[in-house]
N, C-alpha and C. Protein backbone atom coordinates (compact mmCIF):
# COMPACT_ATOMS: atom_id res chain seq x y z
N UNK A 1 0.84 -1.18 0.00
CA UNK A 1 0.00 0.00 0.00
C UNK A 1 0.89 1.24 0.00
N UNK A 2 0.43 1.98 -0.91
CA UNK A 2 1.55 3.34 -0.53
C UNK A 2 1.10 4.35 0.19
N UNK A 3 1.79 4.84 0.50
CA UNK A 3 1.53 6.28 1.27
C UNK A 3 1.96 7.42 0.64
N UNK A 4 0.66 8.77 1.16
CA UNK A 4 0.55 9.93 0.37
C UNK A 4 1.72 10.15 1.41
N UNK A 5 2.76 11.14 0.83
CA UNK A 5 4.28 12.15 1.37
C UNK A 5 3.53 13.72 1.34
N UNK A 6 3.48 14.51 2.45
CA UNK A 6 3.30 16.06 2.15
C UNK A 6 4.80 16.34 1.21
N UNK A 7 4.41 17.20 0.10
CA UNK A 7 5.94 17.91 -0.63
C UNK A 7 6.45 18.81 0.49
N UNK A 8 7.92 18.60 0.26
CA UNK A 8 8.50 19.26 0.89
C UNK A 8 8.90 20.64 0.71
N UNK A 9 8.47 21.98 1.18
CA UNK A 9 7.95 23.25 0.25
C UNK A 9 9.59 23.83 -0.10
N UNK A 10 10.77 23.44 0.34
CA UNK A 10 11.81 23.54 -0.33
C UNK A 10 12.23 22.87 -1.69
N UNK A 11 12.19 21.83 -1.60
CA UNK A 11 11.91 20.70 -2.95
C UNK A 11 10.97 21.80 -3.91
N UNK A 12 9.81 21.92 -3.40
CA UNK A 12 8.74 22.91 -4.39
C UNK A 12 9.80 23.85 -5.34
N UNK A 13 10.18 24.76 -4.25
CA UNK A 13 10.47 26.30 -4.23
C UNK A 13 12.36 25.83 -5.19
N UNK A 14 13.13 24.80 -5.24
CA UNK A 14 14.50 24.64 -5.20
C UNK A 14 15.28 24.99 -4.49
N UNK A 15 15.01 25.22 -3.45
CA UNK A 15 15.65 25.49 -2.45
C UNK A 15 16.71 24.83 -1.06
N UNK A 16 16.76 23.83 -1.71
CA UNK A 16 17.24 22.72 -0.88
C UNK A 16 18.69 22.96 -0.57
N UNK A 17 19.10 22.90 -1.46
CA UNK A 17 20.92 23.06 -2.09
C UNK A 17 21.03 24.45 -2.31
N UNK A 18 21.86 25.12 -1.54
CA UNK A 18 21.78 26.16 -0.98
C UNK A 18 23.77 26.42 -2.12
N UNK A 19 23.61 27.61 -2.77
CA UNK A 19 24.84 28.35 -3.19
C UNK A 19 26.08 28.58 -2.74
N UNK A 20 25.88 29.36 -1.59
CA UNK A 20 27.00 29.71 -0.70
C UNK A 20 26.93 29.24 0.82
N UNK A 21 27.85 28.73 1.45
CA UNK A 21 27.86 28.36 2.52
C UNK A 21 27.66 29.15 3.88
N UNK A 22 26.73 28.92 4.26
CA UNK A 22 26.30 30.05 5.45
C UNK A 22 26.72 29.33 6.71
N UNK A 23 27.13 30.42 7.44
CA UNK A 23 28.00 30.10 8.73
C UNK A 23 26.91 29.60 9.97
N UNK A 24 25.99 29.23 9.83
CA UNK A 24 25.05 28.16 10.93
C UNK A 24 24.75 26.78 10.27
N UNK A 25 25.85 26.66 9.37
CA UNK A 25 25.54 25.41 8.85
C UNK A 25 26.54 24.59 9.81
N UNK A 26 26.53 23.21 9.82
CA UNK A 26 27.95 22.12 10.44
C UNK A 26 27.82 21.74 9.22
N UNK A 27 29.59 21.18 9.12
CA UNK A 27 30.36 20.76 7.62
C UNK A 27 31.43 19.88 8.16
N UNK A 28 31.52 18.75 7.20
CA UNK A 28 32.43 17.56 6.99
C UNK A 28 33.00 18.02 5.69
N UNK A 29 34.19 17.39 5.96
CA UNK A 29 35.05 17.28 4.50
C UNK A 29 34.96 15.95 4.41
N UNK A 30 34.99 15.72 2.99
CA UNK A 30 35.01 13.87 2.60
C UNK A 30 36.11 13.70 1.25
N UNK A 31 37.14 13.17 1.22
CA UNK A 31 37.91 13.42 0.05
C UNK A 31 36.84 12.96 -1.05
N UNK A 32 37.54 13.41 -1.86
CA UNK A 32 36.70 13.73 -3.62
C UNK A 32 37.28 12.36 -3.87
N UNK A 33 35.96 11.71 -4.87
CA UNK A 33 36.75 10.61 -5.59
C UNK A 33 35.48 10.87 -7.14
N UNK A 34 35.46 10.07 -7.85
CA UNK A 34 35.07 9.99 -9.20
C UNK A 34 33.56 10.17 -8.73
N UNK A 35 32.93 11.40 -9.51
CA UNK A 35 31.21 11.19 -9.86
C UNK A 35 30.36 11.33 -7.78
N UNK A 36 31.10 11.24 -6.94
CA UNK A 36 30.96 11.68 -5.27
C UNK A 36 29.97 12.53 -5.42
N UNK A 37 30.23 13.34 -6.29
CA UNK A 37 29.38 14.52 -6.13
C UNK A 37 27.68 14.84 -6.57
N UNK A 38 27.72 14.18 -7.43
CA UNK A 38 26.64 14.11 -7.86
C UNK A 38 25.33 12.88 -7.08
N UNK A 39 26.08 11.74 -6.90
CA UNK A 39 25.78 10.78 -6.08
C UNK A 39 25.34 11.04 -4.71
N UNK A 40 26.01 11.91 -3.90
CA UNK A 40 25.83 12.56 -3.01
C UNK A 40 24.90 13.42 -2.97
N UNK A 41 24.57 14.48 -3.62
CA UNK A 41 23.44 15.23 -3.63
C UNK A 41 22.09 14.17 -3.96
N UNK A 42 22.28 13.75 -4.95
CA UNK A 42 20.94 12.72 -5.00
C UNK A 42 20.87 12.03 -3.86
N UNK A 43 21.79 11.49 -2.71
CA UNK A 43 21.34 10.62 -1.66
C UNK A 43 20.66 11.55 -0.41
N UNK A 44 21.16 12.68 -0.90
CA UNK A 44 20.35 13.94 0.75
C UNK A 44 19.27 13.97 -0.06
N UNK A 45 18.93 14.89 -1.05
CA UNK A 45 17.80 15.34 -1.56
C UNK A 45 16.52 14.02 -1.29
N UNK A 46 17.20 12.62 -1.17
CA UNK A 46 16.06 11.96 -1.31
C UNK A 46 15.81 10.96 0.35
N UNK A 47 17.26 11.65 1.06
CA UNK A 47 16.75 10.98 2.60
C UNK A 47 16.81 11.90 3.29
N UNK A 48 17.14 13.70 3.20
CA UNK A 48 17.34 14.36 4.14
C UNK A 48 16.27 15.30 4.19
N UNK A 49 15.61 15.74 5.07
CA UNK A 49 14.65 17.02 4.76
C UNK A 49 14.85 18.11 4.68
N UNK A 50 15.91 18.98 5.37
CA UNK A 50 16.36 19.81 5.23
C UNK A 50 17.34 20.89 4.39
N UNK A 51 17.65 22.15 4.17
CA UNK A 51 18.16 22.27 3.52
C UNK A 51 20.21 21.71 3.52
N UNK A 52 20.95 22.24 2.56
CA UNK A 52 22.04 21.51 2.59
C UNK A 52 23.57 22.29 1.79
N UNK A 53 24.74 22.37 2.12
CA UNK A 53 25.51 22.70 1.29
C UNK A 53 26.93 21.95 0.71
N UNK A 54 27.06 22.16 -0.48
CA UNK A 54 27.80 20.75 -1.73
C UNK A 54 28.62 21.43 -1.87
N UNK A 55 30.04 21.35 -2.32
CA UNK A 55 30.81 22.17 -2.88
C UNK A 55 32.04 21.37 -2.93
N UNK A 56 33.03 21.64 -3.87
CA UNK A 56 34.61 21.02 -4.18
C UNK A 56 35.06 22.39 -3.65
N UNK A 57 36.12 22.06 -2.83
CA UNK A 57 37.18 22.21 -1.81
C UNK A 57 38.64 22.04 -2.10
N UNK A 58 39.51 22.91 -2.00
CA UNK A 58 40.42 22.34 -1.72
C UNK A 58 41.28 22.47 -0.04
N UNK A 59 42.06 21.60 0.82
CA UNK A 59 42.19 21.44 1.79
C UNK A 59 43.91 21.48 2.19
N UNK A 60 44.53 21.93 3.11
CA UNK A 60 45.74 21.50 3.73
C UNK A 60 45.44 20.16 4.31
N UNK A 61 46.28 19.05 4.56
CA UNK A 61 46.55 17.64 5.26
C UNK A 61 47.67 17.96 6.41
N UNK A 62 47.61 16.97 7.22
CA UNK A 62 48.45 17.12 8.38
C UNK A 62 49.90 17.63 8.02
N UNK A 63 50.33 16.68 6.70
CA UNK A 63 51.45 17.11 5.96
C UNK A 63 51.49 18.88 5.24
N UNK A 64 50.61 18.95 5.07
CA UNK A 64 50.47 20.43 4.32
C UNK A 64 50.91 20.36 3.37
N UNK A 65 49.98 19.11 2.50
CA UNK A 65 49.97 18.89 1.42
C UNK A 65 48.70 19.32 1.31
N UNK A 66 48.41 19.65 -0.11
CA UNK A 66 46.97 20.07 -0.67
C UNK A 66 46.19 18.78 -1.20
N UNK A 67 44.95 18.70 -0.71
CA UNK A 67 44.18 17.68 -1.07
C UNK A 67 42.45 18.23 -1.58
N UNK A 68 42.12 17.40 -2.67
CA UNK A 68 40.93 17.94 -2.93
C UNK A 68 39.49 17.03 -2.12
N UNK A 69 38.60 17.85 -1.59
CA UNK A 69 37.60 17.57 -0.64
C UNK A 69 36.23 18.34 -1.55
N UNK A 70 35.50 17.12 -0.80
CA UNK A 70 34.02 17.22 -0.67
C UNK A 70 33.28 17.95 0.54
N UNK A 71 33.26 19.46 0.53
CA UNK A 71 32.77 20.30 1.59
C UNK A 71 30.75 20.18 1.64
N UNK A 72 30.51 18.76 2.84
CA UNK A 72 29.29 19.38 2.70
C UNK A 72 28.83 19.45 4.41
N UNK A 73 27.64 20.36 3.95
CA UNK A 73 27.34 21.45 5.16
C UNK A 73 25.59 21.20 5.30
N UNK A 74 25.24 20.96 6.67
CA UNK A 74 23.82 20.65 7.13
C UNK A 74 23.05 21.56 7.69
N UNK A 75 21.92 22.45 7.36
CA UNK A 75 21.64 22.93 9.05
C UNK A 75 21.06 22.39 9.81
N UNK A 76 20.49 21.40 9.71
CA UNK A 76 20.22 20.59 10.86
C UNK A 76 21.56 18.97 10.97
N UNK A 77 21.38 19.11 12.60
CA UNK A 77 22.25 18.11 13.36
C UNK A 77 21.87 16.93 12.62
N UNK A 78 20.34 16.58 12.94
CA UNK A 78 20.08 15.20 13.02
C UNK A 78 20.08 15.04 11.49
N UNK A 79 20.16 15.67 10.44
CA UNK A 79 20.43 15.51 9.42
C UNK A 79 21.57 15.32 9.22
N UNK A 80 22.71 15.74 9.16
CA UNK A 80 24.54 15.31 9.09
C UNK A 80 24.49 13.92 10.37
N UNK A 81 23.58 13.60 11.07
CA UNK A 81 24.03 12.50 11.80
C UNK A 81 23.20 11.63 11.04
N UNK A 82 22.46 11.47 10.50
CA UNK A 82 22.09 10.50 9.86
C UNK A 82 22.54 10.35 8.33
N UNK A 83 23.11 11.32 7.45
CA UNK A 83 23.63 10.94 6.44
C UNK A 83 25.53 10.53 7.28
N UNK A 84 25.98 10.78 8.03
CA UNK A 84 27.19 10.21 8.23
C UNK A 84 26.95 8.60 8.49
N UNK A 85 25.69 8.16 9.16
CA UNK A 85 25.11 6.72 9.70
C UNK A 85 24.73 5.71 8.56
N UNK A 86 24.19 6.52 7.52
CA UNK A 86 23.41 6.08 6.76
C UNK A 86 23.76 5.88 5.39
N UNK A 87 24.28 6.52 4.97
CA UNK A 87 24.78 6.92 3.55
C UNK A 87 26.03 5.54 3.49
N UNK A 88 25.26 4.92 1.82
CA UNK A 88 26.44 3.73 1.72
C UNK A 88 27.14 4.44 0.32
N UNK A 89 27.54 5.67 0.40
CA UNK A 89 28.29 5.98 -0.43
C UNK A 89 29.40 6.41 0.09
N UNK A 90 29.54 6.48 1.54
CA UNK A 90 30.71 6.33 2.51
C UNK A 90 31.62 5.45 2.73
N UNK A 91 32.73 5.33 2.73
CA UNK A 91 33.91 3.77 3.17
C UNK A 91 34.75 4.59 3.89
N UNK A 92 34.14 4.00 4.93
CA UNK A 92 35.59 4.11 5.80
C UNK A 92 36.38 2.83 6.19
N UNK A 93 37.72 3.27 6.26
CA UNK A 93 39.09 2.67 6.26
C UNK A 93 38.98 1.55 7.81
């Protein structure tokens, strides 16, 4: 049986994925690997409710070497805790 979903009036409006990174967001870096990016936005847009911020990065490493990163940014908590939980487009070591 399915169930009716209320739209989500950001989804409506495009508003989800937000341009510039606003400073009440929390942000992870995730190194960049092939196509991450796109994959990634499709996995919030379709488990997260809230809005969200995407962006290529580049980063210093302990070495202070330059490395390229995946800067993304939540404003809600329980949203970045459940795509860090949840998301199998993650491997960790």
């Amino acid at each position: 049986m399915l169930h009716k979903k209320e739209p989500n009036p950001l989804n409506v409006f495009n508003l989800r994925q937000v341009k510039s990174a606003p400073p009440h967001f929390d942000y992870i870096n995730i190194p960049l690997t092939y196509n991450l990016e796109t994959s990634l936005a499709k996995w919030i847009k379709k488990n997260c409710k809230h809005r969200f911020y995407l962006s290529r990065n580049v980063v210093l490493d302990q070495q202070r070497k330059t490395i390229n990163v995946l800067t993304i940014g939540f404003e809600e908590n329980k949203d970045m805790s459940y795509f860090m939980l949840a998301c199998p487009h993650l491997k960790y070591n």
